[in-house]
Protein backbone atom coordinates (compact mmCIF):
# COMPACT_ATOMS: atom_id res chain seq x y z
CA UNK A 1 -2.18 -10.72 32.47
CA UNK A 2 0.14 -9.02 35.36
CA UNK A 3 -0.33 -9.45 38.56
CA UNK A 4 -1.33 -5.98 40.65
CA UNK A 5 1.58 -6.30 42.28
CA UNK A 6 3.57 -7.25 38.87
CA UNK A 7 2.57 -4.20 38.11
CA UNK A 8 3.49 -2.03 40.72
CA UNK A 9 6.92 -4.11 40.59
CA UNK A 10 7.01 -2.62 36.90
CA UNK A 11 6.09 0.76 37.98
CA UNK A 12 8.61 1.16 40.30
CA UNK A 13 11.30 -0.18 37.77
CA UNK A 14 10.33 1.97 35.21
CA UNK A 15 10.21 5.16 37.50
CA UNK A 16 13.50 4.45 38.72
CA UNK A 17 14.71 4.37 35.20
CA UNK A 18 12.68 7.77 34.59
CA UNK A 19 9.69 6.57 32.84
CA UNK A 20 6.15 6.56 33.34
CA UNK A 21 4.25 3.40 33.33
CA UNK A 22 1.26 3.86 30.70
CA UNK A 23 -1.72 1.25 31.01
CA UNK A 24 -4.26 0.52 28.13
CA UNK A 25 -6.58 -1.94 27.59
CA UNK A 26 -8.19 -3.39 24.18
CA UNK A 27 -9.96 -6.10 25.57
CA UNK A 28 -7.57 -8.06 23.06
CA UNK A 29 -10.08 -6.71 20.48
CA UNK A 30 -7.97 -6.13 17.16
CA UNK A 31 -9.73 -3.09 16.41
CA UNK A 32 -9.85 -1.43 20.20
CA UNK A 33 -5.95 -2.84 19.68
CA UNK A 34 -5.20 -0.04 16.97
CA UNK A 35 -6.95 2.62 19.01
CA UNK A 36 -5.42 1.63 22.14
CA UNK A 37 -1.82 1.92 20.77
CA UNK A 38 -2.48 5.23 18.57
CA UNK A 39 -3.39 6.40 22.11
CA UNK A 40 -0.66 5.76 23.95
CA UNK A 41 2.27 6.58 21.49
CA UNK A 42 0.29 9.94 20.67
CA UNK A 43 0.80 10.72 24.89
CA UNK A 44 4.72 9.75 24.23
CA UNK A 45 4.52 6.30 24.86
CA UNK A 46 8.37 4.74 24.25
CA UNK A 47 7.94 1.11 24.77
CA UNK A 48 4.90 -1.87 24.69
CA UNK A 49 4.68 -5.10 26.75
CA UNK A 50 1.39 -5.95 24.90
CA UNK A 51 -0.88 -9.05 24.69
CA UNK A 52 -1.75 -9.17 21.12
CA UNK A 53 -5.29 -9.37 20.12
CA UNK A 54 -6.67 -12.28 19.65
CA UNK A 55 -10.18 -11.55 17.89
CA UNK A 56 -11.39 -8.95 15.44
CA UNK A 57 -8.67 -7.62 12.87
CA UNK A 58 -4.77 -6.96 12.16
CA UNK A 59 -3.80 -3.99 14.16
CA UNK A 60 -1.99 -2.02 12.48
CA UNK A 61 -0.82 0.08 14.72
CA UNK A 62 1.09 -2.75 16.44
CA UNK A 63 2.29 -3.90 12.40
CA UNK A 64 3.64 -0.04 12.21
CA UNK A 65 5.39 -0.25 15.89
CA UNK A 66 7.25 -3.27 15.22
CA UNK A 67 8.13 -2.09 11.59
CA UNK A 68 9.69 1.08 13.07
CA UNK A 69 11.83 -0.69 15.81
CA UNK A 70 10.12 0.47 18.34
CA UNK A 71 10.36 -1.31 21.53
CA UNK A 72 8.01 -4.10 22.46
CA UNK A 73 7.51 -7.30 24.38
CA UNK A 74 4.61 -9.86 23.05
CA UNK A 75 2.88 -11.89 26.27
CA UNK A 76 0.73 -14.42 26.10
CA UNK A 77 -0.02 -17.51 24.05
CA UNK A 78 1.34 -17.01 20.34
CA UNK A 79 -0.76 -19.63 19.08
CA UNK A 80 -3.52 -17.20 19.45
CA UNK A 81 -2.79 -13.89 18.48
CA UNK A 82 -3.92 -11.97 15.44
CA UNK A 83 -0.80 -10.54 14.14
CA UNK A 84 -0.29 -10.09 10.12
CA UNK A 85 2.39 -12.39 8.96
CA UNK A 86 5.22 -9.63 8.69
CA UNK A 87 6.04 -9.05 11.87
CA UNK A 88 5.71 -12.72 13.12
């Protein structure tokens, strides 16, 4: 997880590059996952630095993100995530 002031160090990057930094939070709950990413992209969201989930379900939301090429950065221990098998 960042650091508050990782993320105001990403902030600032990002508004200098004329984006908006967009924070969600699933709890890494597979199913708040899904809901948490619909969320976001539906408010314009362009890129994901996520923490996979690492109880509940597949999110497909995150499946359908990396399918369409959309930018995104996995953190976090890969050994325990819950992602489905096509996009590892």
């Amino acid at each position: 997880m960042p650091t508050a002031a990782g993320l105001v160090y990403m902030e600032r990057q990002l508004a200098e590059a004329g984006h908006v930094l967009m924070l969600g939070a699933s709890g890494v709950n597979g199913k708040n996952e899904d809901k948490t990413i619909r969320r976001l992209a539906a408010n314009g969201m362009a890129g994901l630095i996520i923490t996979p989930a690492r109880e509940g379900v597949e999110s497909s939301a995150l499946e359908l993100w990396v399918k369409n090429g959309d930018s995104v950065v996995f953190h976090g221990h890969p050994g325990r995530w819950i992602l489905p098998e096509k996009i590892v």
